[in-house]
PDB file of N, CA and C in Angstrom:
ATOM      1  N   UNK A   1      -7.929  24.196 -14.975  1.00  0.00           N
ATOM      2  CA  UNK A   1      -8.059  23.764 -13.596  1.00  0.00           C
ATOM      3  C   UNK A   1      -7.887  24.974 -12.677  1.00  0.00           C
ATOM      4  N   UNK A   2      -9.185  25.199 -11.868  1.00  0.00           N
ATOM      5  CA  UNK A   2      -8.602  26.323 -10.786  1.00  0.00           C
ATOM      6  C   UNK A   2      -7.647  25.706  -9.713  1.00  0.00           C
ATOM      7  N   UNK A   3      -7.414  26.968  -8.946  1.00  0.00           N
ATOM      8  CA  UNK A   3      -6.378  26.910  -7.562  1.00  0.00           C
ATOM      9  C   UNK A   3      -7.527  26.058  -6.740  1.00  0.00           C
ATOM     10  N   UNK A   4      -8.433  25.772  -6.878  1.00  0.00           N
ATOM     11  CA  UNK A   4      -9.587  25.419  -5.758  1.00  0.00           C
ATOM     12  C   UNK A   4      -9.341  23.232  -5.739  1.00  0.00           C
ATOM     13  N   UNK A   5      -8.854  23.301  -6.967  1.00  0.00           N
ATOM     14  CA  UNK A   5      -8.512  21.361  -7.361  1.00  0.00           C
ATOM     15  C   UNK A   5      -6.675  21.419  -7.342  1.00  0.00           C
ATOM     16  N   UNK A   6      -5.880  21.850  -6.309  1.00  0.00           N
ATOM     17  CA  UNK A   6      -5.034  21.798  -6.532  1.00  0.00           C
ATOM     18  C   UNK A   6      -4.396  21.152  -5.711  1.00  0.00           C
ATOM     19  N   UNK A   7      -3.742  19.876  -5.771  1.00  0.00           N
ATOM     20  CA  UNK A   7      -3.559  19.391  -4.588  1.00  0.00           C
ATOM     21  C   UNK A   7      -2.072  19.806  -4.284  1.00  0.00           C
ATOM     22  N   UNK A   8      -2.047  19.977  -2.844  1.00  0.00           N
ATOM     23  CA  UNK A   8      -0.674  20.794  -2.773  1.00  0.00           C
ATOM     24  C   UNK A   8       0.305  19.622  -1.842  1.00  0.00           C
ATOM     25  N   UNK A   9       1.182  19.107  -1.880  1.00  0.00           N
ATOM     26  CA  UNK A   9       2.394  18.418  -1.173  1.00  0.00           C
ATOM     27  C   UNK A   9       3.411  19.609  -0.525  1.00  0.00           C
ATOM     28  N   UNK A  10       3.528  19.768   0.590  1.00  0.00           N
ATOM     29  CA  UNK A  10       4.708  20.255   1.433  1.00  0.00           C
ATOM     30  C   UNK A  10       5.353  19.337   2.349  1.00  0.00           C
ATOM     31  N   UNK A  11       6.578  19.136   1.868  1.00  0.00           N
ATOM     32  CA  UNK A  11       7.523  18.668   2.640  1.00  0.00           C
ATOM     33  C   UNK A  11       8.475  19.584   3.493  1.00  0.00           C
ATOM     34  N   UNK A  12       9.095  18.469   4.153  1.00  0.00           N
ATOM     35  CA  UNK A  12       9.946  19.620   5.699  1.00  0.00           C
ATOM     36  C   UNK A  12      11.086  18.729   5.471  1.00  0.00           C
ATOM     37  N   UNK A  13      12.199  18.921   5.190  1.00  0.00           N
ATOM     38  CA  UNK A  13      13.458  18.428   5.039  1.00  0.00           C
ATOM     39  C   UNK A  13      14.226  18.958   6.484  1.00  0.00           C
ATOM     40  N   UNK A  14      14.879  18.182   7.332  1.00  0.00           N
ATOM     41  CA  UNK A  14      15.716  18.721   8.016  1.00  0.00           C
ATOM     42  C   UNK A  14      17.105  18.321   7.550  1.00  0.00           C
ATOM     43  N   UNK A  15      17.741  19.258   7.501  1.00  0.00           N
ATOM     44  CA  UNK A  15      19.420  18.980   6.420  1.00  0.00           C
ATOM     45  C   UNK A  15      20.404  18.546   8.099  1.00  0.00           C
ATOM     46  N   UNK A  16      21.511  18.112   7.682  1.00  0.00           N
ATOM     47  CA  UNK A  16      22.508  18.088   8.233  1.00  0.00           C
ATOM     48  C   UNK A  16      23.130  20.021   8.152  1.00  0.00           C
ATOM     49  N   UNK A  17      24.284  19.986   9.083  1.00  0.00           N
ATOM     50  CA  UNK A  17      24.538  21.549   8.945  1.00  0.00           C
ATOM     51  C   UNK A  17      26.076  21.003   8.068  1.00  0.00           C
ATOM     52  N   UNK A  18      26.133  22.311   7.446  1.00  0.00           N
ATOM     53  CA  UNK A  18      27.406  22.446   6.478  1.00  0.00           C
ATOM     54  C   UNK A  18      26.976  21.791   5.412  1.00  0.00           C
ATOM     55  N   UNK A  19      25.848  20.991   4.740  1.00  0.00           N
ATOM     56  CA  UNK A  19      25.957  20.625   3.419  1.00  0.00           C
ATOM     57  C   UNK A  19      24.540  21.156   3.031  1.00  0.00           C
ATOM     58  N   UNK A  20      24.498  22.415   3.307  1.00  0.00           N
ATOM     59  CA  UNK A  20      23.372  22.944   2.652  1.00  0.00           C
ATOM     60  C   UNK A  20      23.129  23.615   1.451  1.00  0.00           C
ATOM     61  N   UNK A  21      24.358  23.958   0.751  1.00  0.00           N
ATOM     62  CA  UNK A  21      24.704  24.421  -0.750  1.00  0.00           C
ATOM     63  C   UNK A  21      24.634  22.704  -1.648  1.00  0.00           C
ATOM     64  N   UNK A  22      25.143  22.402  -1.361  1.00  0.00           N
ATOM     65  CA  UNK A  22      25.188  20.693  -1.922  1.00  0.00           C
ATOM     66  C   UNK A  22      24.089  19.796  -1.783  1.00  0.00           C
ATOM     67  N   UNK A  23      23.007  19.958  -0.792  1.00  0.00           N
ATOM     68  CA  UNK A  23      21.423  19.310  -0.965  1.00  0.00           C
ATOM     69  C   UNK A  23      20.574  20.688  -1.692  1.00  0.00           C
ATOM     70  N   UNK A  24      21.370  21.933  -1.834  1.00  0.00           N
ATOM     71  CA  UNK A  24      20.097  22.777  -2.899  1.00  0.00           C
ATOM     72  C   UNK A  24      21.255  22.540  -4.353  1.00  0.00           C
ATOM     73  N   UNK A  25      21.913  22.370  -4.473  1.00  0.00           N
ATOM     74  CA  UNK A  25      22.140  21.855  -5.647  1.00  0.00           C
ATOM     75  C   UNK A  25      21.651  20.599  -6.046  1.00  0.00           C
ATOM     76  N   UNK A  26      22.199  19.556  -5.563  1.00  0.00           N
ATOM     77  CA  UNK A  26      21.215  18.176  -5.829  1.00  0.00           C
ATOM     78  C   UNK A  26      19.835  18.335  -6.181  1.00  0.00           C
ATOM     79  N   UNK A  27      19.615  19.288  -5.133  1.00  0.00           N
ATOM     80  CA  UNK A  27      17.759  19.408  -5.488  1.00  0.00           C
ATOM     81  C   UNK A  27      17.830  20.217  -6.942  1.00  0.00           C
ATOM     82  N   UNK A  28      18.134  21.110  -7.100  1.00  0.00           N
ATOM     83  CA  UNK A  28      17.902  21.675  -8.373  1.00  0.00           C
ATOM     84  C   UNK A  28      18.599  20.454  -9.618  1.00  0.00           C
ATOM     85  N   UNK A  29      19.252  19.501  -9.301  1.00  0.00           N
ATOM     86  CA  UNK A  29      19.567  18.903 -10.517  1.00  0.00           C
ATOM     87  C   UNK A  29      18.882  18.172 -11.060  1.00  0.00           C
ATOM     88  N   UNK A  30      17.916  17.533  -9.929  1.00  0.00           N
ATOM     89  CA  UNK A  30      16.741  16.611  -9.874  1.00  0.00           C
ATOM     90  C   UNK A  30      15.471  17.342  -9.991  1.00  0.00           C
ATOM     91  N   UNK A  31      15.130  18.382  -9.699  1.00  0.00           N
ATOM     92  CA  UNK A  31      13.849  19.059  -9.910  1.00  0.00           C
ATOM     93  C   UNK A  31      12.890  18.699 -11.204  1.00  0.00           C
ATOM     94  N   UNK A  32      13.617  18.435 -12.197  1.00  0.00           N
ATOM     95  CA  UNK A  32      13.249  18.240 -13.786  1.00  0.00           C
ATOM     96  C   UNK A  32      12.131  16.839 -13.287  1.00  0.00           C
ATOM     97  N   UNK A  33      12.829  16.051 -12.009  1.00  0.00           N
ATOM     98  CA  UNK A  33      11.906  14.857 -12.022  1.00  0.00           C
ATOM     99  C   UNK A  33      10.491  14.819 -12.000  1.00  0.00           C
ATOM    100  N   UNK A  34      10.760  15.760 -11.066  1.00  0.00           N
ATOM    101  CA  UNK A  34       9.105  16.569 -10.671  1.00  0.00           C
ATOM    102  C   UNK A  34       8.398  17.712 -11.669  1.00  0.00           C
ATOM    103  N   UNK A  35       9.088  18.368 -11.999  1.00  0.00           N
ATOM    104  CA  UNK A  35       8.442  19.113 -12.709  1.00  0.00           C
ATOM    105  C   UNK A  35       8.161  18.990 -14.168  1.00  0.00           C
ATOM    106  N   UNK A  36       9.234  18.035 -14.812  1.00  0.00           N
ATOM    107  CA  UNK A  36       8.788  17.046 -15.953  1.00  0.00           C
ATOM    108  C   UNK A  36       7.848  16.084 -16.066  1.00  0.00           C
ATOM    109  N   UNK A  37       6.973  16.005 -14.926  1.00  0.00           N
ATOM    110  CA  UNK A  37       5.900  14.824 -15.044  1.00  0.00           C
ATOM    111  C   UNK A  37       4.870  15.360 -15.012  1.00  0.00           C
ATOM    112  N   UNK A  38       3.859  15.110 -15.990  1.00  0.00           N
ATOM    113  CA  UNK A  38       2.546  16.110 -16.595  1.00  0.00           C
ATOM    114  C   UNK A  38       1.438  16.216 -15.522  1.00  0.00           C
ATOM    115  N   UNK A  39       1.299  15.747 -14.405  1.00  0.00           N
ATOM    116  CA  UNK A  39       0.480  16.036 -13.651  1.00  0.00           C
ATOM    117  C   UNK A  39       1.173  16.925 -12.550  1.00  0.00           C
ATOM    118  N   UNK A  40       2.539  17.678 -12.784  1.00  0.00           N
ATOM    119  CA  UNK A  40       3.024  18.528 -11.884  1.00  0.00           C
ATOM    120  C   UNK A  40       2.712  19.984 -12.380  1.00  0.00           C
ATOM    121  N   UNK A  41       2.020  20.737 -11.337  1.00  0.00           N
ATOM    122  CA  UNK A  41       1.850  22.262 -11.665  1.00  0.00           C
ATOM    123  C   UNK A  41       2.740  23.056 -10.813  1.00  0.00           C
ATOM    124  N   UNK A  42       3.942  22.539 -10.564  1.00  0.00           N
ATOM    125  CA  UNK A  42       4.864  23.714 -10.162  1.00  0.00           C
ATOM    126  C   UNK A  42       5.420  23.219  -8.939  1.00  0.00           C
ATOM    127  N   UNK A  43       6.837  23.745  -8.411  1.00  0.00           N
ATOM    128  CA  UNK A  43       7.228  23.423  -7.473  1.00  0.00           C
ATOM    129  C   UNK A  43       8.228  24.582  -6.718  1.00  0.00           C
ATOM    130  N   UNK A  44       8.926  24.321  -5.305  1.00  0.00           N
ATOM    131  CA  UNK A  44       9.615  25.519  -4.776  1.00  0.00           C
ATOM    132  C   UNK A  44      10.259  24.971  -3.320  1.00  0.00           C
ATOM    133  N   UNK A  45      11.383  25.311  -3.775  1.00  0.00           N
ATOM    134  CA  UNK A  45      12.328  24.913  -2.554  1.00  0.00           C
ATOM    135  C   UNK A  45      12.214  26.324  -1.125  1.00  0.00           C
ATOM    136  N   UNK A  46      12.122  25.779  -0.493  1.00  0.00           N
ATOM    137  CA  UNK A  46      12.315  27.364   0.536  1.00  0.00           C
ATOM    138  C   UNK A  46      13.520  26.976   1.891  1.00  0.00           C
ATOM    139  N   UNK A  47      13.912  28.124   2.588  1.00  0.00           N
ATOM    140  CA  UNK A  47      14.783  27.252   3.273  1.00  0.00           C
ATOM    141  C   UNK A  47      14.165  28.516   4.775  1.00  0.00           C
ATOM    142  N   UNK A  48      14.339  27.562   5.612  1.00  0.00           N
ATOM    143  CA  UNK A  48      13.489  28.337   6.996  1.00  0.00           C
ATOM    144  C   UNK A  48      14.569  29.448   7.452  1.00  0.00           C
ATOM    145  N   UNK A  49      13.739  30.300   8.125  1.00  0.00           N
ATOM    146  CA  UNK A  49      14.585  30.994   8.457  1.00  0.00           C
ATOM    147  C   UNK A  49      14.656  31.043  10.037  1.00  0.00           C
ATOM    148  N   UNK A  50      14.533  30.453  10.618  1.00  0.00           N
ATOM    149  CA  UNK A  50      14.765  29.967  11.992  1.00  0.00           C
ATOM    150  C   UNK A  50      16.154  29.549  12.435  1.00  0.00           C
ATOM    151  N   UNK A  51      16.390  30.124  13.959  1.00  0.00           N
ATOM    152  CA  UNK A  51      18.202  29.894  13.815  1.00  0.00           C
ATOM    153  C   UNK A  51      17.715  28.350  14.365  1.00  0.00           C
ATOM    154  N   UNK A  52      18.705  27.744  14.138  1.00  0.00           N
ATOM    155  CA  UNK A  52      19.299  26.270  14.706  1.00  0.00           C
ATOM    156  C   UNK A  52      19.982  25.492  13.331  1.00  0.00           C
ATOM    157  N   UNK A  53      19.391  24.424  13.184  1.00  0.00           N
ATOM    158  CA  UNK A  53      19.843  23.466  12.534  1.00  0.00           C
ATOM    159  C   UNK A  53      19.090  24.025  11.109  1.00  0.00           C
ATOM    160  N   UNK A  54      19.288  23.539  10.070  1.00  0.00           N
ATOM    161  CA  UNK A  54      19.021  23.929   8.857  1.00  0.00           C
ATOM    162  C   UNK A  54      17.862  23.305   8.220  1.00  0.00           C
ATOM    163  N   UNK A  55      16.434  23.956   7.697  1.00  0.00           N
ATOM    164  CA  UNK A  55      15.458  23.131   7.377  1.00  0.00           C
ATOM    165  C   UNK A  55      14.921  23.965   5.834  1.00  0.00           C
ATOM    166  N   UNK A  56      14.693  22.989   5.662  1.00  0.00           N
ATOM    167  CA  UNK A  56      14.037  23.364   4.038  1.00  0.00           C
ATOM    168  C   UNK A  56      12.428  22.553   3.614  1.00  0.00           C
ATOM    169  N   UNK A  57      11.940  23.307   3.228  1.00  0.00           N
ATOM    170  CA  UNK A  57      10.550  23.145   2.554  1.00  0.00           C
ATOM    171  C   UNK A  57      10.454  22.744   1.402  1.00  0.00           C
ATOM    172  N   UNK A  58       9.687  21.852   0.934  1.00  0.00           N
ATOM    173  CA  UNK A  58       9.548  21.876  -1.109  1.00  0.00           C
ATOM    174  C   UNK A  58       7.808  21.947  -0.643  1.00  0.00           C
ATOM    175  N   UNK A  59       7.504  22.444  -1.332  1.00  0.00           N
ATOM    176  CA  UNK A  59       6.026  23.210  -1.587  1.00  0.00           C
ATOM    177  C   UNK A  59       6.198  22.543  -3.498  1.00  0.00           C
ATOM    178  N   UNK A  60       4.819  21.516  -3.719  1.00  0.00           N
ATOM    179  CA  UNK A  60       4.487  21.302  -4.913  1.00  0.00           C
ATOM    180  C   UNK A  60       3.230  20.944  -5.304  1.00  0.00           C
ATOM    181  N   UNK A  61       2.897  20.999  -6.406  1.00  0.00           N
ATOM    182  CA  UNK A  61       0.955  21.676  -6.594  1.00  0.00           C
ATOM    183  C   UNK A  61       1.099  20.655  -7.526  1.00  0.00           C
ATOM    184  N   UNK A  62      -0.212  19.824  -7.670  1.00  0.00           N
ATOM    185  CA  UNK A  62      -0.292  18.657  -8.212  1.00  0.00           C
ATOM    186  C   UNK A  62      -2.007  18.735  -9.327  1.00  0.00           C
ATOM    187  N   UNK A  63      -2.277  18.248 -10.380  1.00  0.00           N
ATOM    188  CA  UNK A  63      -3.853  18.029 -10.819  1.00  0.00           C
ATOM    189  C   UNK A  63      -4.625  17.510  -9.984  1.00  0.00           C
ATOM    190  N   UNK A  64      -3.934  16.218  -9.076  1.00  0.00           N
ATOM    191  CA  UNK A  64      -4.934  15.563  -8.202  1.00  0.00           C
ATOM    192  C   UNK A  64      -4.250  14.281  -7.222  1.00  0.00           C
ATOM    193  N   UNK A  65      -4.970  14.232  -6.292  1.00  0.00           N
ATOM    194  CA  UNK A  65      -3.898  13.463  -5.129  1.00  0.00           C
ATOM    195  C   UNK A  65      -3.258  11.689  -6.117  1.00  0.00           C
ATOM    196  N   UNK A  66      -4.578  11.367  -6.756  1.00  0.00           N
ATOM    197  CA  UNK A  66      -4.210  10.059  -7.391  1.00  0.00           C
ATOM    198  C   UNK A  66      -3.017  10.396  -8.092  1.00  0.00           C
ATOM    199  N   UNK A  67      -2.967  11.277  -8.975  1.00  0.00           N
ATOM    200  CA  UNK A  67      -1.515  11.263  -9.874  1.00  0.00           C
ATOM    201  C   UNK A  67      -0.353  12.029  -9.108  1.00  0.00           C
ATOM    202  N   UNK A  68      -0.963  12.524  -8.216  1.00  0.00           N
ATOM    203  CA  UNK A  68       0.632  12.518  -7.349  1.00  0.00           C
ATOM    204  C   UNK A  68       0.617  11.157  -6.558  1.00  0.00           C
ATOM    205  N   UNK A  69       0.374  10.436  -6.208  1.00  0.00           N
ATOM    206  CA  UNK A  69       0.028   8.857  -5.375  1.00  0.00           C
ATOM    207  C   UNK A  69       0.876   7.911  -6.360  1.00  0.00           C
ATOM    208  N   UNK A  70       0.803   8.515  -7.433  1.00  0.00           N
ATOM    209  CA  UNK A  70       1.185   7.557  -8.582  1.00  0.00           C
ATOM    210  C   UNK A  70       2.422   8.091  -9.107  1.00  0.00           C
ATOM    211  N   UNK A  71       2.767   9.256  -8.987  1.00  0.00           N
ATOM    212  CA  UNK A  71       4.049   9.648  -9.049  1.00  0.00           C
ATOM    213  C   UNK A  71       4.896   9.207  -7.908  1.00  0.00           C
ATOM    214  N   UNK A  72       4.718   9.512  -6.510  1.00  0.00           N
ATOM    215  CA  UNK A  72       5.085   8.927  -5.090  1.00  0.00           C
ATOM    216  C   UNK A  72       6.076   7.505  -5.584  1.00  0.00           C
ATOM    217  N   UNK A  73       4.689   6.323  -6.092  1.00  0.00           N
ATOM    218  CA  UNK A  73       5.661   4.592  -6.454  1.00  0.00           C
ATOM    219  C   UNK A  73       6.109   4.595  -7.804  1.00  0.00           C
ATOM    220  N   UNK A  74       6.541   5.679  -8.125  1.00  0.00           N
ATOM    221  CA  UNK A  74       7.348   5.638  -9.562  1.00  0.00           C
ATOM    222  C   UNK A  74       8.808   5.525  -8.907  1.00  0.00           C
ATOM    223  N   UNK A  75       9.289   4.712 -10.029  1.00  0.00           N
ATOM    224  CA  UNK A  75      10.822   4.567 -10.188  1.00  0.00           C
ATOM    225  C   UNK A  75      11.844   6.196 -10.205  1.00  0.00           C
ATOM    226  N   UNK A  76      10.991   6.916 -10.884  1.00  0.00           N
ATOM    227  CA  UNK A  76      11.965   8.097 -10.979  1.00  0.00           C
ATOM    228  C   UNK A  76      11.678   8.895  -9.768  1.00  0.00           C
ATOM    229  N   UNK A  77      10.501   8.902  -8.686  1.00  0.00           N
ATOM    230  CA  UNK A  77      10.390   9.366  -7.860  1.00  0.00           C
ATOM    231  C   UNK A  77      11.163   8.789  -6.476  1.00  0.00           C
ATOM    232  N   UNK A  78      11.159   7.116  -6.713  1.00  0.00           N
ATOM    233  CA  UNK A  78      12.477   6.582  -5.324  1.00  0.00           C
ATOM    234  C   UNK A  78      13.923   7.101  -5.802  1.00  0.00           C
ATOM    235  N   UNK A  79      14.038   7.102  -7.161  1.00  0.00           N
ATOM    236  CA  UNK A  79      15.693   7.731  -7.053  1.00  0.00           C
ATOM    237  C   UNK A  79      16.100   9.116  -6.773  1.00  0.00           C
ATOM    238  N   UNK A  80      14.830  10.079  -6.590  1.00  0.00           N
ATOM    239  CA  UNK A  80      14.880  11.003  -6.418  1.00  0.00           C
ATOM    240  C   UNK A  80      15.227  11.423  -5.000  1.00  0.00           C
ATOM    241  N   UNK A  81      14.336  10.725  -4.468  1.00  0.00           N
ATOM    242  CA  UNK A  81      14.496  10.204  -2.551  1.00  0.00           C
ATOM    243  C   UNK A  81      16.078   9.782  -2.479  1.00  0.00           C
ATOM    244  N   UNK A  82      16.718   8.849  -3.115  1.00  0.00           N
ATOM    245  CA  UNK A  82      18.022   8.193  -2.823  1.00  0.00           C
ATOM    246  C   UNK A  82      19.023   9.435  -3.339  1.00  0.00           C
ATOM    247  N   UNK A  83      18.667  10.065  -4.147  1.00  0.00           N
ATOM    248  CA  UNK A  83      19.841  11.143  -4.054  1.00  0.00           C
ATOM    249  C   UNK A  83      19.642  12.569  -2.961  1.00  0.00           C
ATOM    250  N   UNK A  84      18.280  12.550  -2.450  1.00  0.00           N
ATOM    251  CA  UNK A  84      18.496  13.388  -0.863  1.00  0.00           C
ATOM    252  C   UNK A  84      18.455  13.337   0.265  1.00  0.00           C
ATOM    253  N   UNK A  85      18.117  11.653   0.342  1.00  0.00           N
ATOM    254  CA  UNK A  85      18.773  11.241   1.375  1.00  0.00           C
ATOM    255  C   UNK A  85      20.019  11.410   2.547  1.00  0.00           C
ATOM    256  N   UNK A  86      20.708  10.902   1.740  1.00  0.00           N
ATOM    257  CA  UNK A  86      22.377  11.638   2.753  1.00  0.00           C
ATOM    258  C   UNK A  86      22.163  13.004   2.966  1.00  0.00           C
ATOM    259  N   UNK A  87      21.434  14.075   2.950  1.00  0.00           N
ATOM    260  CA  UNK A  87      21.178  15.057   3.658  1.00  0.00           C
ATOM    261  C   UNK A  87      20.677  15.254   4.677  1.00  0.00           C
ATOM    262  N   UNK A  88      19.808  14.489   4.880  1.00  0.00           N
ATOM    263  CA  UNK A  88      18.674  14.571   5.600  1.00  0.00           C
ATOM    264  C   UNK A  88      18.987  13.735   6.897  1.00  0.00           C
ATOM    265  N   UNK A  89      17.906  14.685   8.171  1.00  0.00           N
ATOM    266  CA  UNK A  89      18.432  14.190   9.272  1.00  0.00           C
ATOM    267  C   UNK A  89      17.112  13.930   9.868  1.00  0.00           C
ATOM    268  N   UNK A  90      16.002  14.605   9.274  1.00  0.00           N
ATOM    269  CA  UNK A  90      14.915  13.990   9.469  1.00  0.00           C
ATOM    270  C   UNK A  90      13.610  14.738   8.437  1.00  0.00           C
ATOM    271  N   UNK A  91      12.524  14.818   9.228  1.00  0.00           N
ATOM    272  CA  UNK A  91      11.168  15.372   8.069  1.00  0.00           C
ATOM    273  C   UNK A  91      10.161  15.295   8.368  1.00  0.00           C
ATOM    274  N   UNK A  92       9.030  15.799   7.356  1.00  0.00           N
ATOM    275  CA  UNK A  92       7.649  15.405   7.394  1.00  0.00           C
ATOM    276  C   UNK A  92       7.251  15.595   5.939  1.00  0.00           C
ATOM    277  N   UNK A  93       5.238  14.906   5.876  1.00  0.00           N
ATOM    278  CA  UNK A  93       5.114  15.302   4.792  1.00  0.00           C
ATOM    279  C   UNK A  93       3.974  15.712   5.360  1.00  0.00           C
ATOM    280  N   UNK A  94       3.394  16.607   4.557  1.00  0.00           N
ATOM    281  CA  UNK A  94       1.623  17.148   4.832  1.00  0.00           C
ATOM    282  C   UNK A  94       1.144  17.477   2.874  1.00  0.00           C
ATOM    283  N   UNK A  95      -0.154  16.877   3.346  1.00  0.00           N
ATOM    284  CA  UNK A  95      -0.862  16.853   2.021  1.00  0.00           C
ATOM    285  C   UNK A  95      -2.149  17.675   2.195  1.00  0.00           C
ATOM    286  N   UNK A  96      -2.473  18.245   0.952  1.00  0.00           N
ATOM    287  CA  UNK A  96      -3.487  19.684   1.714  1.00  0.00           C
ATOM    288  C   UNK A  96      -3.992  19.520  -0.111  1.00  0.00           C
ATOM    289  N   UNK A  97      -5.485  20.397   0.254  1.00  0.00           N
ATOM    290  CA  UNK A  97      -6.212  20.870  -1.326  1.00  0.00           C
ATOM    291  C   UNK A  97      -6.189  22.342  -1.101  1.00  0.00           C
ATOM    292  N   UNK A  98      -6.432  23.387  -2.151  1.00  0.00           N
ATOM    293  CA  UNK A  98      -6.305  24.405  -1.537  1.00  0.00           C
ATOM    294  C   UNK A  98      -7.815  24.650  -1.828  1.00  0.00           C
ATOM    295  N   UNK A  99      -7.912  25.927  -0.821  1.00  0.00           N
ATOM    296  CA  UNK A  99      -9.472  25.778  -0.157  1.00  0.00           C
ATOM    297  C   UNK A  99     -10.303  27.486  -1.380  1.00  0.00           C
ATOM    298  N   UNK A 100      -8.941  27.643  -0.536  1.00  0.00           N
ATOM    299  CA  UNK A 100      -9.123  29.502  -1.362  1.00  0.00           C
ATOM    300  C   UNK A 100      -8.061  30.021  -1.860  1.00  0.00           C
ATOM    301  N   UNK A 101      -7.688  30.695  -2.868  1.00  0.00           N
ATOM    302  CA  UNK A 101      -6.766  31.354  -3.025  1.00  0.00           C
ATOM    303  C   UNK A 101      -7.023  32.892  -3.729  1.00  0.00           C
ATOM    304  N   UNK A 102      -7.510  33.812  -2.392  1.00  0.00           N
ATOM    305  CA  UNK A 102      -7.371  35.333  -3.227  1.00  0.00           C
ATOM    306  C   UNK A 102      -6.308  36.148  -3.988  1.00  0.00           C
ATOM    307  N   UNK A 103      -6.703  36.880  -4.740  1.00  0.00           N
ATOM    308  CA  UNK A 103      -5.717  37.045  -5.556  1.00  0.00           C
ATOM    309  C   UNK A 103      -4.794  38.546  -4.720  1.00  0.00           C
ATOM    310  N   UNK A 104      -3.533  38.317  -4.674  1.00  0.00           N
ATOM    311  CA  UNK A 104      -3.248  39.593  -3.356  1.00  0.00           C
ATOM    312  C   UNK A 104      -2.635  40.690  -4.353  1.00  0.00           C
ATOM    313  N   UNK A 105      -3.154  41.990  -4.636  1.00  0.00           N
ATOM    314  CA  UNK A 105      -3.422  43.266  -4.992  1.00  0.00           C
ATOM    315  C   UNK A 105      -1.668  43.678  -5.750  1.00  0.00           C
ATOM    316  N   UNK A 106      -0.461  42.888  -4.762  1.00  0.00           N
ATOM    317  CA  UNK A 106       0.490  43.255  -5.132  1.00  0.00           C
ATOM    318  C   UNK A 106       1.107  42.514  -6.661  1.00  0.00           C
ATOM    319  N   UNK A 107       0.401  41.042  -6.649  1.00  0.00           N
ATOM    320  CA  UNK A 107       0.713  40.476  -7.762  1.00  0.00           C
ATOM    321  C   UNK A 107       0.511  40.072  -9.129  1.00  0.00           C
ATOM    322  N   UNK A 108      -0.464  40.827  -9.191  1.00  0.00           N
ATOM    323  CA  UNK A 108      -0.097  41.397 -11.073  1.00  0.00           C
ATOM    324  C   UNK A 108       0.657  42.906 -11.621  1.00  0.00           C
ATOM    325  N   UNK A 109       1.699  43.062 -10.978  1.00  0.00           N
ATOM    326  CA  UNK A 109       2.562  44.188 -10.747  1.00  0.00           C
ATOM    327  C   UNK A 109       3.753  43.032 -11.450  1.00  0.00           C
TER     328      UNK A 109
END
């Protein structure tokens, strides 16, 4: 499968402040959910670097929007939601294909 069929999910987590070691742990304990399910090609927590309140990204690359759609109403995907919940103070989601992806000169180093 190229980068060109990749369907990509980015989420925007806005955390509460002070429990931001404790929602990237949670997240890493749960990650296996996502990245153990065969239509997942990878995933990545990022955390903004903007001063204020504390926000974090998950960036995750999928085979195709249906089997992430179908991961979404899975059972292991709502408990995944219920354990990052109590972090969260608000969010978004954006769903994207990727269009192009050149290859940048620095990364096969």
């Amino acid at each position: 499968m190229s980068d060109q069929e990749t369907f990509r999910v980015i989420l925007r987590f806005e955390i509460k402040e002070g429990v931001e070691a404790e929602f990237e742990r949670t997240w890493l304990d749960i990650a296996d959910v996502i990245t153990g399910h065969p239509a997942n090609r990878g995933q990545w927590l990022l955390r903004g670097t903007q001063p204020g309140a504390p926000v974090y990204f998950v960036i995750s690359d999928w085979t195709s929007e249906p089997e992430f759609r179908a991961f979404e109403r899975s059972d292991d995907h709502l408990e995944h939601r219920v354990k990052l919940h109590p972090f969260r103070t608000g969010g978004s989601m954006e769903t994207t294909t990727v269009v192009h992806a050149p290859q940048a000169a620095g990364a096969s180093r």
